[in-house]
C-alpha atoms as a PDB file:
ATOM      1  CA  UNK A   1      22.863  13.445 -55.423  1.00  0.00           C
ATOM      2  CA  UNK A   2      20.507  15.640 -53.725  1.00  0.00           C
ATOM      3  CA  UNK A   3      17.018  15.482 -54.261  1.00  0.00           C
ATOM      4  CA  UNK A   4      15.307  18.174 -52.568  1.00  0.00           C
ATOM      5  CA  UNK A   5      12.982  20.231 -54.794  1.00  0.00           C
ATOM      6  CA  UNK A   6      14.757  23.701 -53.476  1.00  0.00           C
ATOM      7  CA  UNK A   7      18.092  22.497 -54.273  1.00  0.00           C
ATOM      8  CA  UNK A   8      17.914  20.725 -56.935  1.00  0.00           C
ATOM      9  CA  UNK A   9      16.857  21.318 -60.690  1.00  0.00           C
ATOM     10  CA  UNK A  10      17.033  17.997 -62.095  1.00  0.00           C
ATOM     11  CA  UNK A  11      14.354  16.990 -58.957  1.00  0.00           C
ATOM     12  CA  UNK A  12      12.231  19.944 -59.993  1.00  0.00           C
ATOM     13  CA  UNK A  13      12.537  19.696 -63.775  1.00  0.00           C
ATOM     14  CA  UNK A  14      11.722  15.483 -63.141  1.00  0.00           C
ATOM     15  CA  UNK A  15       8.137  16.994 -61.805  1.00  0.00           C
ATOM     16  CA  UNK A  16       8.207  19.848 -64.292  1.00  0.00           C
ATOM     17  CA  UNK A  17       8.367  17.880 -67.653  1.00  0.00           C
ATOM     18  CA  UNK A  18       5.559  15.440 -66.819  1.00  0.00           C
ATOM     19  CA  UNK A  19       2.503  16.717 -69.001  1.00  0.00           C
ATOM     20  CA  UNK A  20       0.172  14.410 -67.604  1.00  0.00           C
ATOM     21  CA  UNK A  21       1.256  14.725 -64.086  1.00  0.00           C
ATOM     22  CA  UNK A  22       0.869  18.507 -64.638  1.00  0.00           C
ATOM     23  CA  UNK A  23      -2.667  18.266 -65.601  1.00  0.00           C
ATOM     24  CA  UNK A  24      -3.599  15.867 -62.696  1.00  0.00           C
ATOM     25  CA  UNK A  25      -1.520  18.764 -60.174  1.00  0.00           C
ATOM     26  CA  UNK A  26      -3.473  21.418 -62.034  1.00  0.00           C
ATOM     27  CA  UNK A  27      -7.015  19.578 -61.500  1.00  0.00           C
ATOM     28  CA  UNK A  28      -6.203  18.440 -57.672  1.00  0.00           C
ATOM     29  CA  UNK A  29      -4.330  21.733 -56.188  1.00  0.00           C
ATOM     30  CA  UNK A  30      -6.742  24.254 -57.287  1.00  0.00           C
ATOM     31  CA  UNK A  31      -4.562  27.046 -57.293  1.00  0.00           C
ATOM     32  CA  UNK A  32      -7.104  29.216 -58.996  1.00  0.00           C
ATOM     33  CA  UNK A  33      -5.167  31.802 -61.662  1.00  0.00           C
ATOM     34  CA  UNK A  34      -6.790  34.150 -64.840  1.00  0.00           C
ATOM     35  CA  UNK A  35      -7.440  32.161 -68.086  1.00  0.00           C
ATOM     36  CA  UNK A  36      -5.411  33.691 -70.785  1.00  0.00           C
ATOM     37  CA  UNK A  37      -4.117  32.792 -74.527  1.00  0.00           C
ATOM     38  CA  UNK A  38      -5.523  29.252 -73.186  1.00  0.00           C
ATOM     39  CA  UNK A  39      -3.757  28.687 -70.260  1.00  0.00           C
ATOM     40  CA  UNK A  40      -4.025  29.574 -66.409  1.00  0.00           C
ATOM     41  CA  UNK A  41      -1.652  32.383 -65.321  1.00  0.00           C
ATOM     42  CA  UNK A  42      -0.581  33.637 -62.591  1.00  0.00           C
ATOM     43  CA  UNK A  43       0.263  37.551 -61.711  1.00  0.00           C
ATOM     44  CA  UNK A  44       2.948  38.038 -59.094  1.00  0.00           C
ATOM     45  CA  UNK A  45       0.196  39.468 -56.787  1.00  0.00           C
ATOM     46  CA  UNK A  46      -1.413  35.872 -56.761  1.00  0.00           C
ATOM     47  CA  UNK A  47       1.408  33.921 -56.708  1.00  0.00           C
ATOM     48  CA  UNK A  48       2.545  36.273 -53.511  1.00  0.00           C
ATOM     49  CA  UNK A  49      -0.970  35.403 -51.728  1.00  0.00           C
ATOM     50  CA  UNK A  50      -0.828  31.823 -52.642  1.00  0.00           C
ATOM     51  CA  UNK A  51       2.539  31.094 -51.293  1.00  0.00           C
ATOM     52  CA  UNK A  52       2.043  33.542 -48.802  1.00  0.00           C
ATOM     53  CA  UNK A  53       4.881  35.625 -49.389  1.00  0.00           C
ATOM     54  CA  UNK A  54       5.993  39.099 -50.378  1.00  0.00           C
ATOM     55  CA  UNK A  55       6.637  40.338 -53.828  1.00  0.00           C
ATOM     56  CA  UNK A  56      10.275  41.134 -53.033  1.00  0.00           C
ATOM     57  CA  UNK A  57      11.111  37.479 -52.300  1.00  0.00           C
ATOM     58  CA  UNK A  58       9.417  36.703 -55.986  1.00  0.00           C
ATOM     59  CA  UNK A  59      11.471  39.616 -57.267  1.00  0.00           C
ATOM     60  CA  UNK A  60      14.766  37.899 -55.108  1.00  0.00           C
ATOM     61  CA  UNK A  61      13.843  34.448 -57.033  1.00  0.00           C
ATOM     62  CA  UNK A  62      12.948  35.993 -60.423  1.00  0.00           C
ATOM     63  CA  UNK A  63      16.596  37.673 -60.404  1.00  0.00           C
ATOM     64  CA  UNK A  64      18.359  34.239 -58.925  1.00  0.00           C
ATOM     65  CA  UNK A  65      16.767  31.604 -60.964  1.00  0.00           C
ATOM     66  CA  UNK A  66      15.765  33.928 -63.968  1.00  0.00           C
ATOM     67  CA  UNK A  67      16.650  31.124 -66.660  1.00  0.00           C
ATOM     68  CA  UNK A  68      14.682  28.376 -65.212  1.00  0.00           C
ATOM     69  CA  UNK A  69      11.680  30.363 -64.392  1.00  0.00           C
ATOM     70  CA  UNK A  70      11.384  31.830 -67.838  1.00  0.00           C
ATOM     71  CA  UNK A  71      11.672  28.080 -69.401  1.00  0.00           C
ATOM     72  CA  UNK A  72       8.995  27.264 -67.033  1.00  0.00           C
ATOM     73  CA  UNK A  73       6.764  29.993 -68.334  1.00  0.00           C
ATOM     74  CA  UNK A  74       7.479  33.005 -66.550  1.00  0.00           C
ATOM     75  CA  UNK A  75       7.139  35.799 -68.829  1.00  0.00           C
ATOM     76  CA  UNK A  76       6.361  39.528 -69.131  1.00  0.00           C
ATOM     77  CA  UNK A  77       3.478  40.973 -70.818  1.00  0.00           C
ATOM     78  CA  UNK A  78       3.865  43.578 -72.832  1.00  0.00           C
ATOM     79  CA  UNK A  79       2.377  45.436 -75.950  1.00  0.00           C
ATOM     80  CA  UNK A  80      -0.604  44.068 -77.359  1.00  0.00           C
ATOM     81  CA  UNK A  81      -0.292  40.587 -74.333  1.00  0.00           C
ATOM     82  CA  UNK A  82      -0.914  43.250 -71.903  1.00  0.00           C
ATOM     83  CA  UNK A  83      -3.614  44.966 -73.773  1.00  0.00           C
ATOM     84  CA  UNK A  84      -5.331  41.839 -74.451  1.00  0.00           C
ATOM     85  CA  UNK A  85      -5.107  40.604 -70.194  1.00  0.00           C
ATOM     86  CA  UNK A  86      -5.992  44.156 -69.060  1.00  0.00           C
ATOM     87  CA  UNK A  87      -9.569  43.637 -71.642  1.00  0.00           C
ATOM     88  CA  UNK A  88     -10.284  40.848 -70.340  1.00  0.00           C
ATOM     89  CA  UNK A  89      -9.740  40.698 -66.506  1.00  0.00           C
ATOM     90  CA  UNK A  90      -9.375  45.098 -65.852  1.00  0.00           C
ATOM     91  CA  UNK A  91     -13.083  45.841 -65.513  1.00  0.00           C
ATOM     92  CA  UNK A  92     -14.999  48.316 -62.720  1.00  0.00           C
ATOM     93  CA  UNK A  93     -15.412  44.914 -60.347  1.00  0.00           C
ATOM     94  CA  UNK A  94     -12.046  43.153 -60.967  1.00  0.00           C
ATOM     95  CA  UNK A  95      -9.713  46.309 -60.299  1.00  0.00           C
ATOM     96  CA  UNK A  96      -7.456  43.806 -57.891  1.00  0.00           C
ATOM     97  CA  UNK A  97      -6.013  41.595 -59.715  1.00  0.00           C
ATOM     98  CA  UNK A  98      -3.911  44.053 -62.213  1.00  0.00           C
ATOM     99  CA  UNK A  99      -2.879  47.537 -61.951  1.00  0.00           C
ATOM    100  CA  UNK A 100      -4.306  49.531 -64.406  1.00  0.00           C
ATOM    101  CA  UNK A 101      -1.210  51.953 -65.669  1.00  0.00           C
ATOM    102  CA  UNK A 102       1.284  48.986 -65.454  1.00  0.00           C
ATOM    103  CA  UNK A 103       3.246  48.948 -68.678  1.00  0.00           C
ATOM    104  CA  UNK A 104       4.460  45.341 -68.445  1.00  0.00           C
ATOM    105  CA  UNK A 105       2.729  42.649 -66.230  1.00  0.00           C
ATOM    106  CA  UNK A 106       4.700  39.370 -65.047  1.00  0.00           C
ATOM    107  CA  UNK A 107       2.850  36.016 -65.086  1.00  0.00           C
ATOM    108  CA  UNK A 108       3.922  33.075 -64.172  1.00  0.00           C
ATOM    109  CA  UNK A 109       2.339  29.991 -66.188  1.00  0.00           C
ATOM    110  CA  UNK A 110       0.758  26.926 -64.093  1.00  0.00           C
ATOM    111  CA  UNK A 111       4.110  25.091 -64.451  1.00  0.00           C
ATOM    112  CA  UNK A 112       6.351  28.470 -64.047  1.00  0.00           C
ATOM    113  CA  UNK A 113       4.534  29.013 -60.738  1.00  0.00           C
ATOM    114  CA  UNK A 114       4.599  25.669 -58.988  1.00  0.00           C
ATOM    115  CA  UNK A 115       8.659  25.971 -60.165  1.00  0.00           C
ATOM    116  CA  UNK A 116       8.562  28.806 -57.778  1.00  0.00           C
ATOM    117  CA  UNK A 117       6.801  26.605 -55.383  1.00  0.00           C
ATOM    118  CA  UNK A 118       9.662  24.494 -55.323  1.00  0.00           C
ATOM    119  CA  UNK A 119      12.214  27.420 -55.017  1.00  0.00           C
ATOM    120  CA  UNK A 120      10.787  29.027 -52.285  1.00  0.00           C
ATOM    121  CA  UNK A 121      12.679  27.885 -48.803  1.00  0.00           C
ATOM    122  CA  UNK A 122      10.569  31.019 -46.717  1.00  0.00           C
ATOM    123  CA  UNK A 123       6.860  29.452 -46.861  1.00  0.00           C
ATOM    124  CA  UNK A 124       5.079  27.133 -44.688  1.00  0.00           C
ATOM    125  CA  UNK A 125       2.212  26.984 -48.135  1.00  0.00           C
ATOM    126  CA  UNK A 126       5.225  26.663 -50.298  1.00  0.00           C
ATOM    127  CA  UNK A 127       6.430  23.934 -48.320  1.00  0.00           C
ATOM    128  CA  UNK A 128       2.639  22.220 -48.098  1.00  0.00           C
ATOM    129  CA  UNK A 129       2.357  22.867 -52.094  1.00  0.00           C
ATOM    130  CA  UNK A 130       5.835  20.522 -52.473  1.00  0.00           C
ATOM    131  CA  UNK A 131       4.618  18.111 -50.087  1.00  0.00           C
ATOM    132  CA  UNK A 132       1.186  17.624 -52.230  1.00  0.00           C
ATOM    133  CA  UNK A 133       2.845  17.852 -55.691  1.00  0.00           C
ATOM    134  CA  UNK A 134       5.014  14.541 -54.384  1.00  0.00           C
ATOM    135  CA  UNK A 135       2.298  13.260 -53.296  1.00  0.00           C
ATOM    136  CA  UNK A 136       0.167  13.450 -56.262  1.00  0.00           C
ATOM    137  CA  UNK A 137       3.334  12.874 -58.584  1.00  0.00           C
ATOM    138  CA  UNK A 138       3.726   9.518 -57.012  1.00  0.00           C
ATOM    139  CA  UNK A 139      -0.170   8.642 -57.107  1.00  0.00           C
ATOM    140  CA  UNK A 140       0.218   9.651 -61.218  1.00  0.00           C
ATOM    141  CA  UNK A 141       3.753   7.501 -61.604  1.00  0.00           C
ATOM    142  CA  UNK A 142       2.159   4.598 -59.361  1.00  0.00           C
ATOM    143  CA  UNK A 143      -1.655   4.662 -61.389  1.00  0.00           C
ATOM    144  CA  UNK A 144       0.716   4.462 -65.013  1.00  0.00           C
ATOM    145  CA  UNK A 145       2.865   1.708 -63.429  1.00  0.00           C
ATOM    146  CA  UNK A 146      -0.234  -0.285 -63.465  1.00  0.00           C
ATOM    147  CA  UNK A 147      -1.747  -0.291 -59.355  1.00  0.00           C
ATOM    148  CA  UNK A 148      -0.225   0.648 -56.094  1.00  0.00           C
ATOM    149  CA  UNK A 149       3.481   0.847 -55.043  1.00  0.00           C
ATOM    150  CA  UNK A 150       5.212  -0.582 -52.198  1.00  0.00           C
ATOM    151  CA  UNK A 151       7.347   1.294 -50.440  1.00  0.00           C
ATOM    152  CA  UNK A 152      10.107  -0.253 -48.531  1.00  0.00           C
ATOM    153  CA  UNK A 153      11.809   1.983 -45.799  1.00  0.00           C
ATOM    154  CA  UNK A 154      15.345   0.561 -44.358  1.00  0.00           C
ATOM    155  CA  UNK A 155      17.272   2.604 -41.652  1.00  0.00           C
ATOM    156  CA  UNK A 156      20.922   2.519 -41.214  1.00  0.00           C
ATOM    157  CA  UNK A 157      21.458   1.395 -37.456  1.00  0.00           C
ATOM    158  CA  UNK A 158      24.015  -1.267 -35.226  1.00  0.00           C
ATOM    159  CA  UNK A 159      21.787  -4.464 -35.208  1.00  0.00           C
ATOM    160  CA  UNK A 160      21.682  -4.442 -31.704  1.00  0.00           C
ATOM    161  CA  UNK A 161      20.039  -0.370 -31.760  1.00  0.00           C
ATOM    162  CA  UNK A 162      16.484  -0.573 -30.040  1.00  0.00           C
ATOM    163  CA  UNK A 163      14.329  -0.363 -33.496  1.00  0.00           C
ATOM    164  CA  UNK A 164      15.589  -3.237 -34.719  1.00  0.00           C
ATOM    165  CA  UNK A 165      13.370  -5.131 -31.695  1.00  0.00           C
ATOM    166  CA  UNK A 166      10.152  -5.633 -33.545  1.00  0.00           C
ATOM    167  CA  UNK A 167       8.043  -4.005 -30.651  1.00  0.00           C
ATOM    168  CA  UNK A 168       9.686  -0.754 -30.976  1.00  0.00           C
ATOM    169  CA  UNK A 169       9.422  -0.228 -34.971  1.00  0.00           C
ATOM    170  CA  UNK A 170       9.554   3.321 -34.956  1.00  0.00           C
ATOM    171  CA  UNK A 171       7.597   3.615 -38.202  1.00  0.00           C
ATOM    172  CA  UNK A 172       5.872   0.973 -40.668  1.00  0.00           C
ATOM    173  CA  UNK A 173       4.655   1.449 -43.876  1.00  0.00           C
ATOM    174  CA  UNK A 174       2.646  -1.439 -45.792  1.00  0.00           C
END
């Protein structure tokens, strides 16, 4: 079973569907986002400057993993939403962060956008974002399992291979 974040869903929705470990991610990455209806949001303009990408690969994701981004919290604004986001955040100073005649805005939620994070194979920040996530998933799932976790690495080599000799341990982790 694979368990790379790009490939696989079950590895993604296993971060995903962790409320408390998606408040901790939320409060330690600092992604930034618009407040709205009570929860951070992301336009595809951010997302595209945080992950450092263009909007065409969001719009190449969007169209390939459609389903699970829009279970995640991808969604478009339309209607009254939109009217209600352009209020708030479309003012003489904030002209940036949405376009003014847009007819329907696409936000990703908190969750919806680090799902992208995972996605994304193109991105040195997307690739950082994953690495922290594990990180601070495995802090969260170590802190509830009541203190620190050991980790135990074991390599697959011919007992006479080099690293076996205890003076040439190529890595060590206590």
């Amino acid at each position: 079973m694979n368990h790379d974040l790009t490939v696989s869903a079950v590895a993604r929705n296993n971060v995903l569907n962790n409320p408390y470990t998606l408040s901790v991610l939320e409060e330690n990455l600092q992604l930034g986002g618009l407040t709205f209806e009570g929860e951070t949001v992301f336009t595809k303009q951010q997302v595209a400057q945080i992950l450092e990408i263009d909007i065409r690969t969001i719009e190449r994701y969007l169209a390939s993993h459609s389903d699970e981004l829009s279970k995640n919290g991808y969604r478009l604004l339309k209607g009254n939403s939109l009217k209600k986001i352009k209020l708030i955040y479309l003012t003489d100073t904030n002209v940036g962060q949405i376009e003014p005649k847009t007819k329907a805005l696409g936000v990703f939620t908190f969750r919806a956008q680090l799902n992208l994070a995972m996605l994304v194979t193109e991105s040195e920040r997307a690739k950082f974002i994953r690495s922290r996530m594990l990180d601070i998933a495995i802090d969260v799932i170590a802190q509830k399992a009541g203190g620190k976790t050991k980790q135990n690495i074991k390599r697959t080599v011919a007992p006479n291979h080099p690293c076996h000799h205890p003076s040439r341990r190529l890595f060590r982790i206590a």
